[in-house]
Protein backbone atom coordinates (compact mmCIF):
# COMPACT_ATOMS: atom_id res chain seq x y z
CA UNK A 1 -135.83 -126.24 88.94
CA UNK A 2 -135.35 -123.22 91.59
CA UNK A 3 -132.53 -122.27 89.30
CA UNK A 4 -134.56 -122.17 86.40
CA UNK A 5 -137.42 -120.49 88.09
CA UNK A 6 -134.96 -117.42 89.47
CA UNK A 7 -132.87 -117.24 86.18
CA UNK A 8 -137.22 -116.62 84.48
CA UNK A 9 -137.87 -114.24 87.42
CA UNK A 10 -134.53 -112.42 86.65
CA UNK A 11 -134.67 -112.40 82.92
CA UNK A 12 -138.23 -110.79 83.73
CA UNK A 13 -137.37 -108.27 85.75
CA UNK A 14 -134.71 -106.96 83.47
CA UNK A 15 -136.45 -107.08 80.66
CA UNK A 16 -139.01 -104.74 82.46
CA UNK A 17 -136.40 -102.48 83.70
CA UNK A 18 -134.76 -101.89 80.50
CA UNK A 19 -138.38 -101.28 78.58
CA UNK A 20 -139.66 -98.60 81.66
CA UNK A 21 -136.08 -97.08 81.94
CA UNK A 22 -134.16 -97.47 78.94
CA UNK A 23 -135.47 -98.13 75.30
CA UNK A 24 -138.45 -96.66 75.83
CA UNK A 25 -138.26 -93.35 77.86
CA UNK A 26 -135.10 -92.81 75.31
CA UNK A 27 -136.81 -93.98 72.04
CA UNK A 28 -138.73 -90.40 71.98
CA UNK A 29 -136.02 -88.31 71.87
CA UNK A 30 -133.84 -90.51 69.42
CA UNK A 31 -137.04 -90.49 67.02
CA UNK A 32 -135.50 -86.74 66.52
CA UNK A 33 -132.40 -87.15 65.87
CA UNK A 34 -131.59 -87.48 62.36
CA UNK A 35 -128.34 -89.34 63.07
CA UNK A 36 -130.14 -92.14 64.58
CA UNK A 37 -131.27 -93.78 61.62
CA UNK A 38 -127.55 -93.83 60.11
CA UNK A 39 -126.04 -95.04 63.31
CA UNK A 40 -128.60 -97.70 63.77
CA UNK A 41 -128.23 -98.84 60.47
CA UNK A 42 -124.34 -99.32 61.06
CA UNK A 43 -125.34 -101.16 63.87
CA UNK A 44 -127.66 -103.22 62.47
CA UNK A 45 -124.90 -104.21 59.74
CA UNK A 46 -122.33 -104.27 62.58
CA UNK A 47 -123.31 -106.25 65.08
CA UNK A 48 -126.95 -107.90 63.99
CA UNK A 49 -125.59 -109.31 60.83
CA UNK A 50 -122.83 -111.42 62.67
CA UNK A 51 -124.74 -113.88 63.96
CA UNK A 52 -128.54 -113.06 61.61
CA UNK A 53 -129.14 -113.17 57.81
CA UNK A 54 -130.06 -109.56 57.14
CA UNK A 55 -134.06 -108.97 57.74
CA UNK A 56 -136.10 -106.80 55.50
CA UNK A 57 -137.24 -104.25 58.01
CA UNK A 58 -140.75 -104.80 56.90
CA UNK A 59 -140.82 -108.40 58.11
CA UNK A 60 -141.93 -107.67 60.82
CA UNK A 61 -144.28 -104.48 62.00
CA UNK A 62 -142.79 -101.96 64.24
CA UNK A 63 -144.77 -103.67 67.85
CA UNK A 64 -142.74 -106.94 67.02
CA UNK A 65 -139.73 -105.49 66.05
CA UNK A 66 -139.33 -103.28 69.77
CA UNK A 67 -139.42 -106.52 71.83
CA UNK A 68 -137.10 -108.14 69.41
CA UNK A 69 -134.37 -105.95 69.55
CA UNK A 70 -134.87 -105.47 73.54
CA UNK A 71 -134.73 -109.30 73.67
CA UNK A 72 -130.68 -108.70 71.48
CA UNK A 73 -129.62 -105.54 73.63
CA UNK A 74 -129.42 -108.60 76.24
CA UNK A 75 -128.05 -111.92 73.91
CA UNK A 76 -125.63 -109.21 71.98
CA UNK A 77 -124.57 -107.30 74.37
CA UNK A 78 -125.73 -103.73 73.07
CA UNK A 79 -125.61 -100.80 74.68
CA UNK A 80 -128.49 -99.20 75.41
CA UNK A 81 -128.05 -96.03 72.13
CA UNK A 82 -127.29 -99.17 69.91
CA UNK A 83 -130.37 -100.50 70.77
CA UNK A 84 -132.60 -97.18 69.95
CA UNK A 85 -130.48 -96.88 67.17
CA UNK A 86 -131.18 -99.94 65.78
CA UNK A 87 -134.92 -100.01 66.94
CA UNK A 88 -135.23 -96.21 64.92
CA UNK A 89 -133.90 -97.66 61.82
CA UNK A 90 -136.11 -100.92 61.67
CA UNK A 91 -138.96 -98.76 62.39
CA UNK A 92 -138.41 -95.83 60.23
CA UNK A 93 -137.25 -98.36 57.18
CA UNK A 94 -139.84 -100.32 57.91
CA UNK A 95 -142.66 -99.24 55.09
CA UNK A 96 -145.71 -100.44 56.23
CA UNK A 97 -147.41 -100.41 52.81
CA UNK A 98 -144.84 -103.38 52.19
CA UNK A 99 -146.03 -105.10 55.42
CA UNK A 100 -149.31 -106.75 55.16
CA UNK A 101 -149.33 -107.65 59.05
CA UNK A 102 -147.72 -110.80 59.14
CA UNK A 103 -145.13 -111.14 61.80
CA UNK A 104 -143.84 -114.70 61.38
């Protein structure tokens, strides 16, 4: 049980350190780059699609689909540009005309 309880604590605490430091500081300046969107689309081919069906970007809105792919950077193993990459071209593909707020 103290195993399981330090393993939640530090799964937390990462989590929060890669959202305050990483993704998120680094999201606004990748929303710039026009290369982004290509790169993270590679990557989403690349490395999501090896273990996932391919999503529709718009099935889920852009506020679901950040801690998503922050929960993957961890289980896949991306770096931390594959991970704004990929978070830029679910959100910019992501039409939300085609998204009527569901996030299953």
């Amino acid at each position: 049980m103290k195993l399981m309880n330090r393993n939640l604590i530090s799964n937390a605490a990462l989590m929060a350190a890669l959202f305050i430091g990483g993704a998120g500081s680094a999201a606004a300046q990748d929303a710039d780059d026009p290369m982004a969107f290509v790169r993270g689309a590679q990557s989403w081919a690349d490395s999501c699609a090896r273990c996932h069906n391919m999503r529709d970007p718009a099935e889920f809105r852009d506020d679901v689909w950040e801690p998503t792919v922050l929960h993957m950077r961890i289980r896949a193993g991306l770096t931390g540009q594959e991970t704004r990459d990929i978070l830029t071209f679910l959100q910019k593909a992501n039409d939300p005309a085609d998204n009527k707020g569901e996030n299953k």
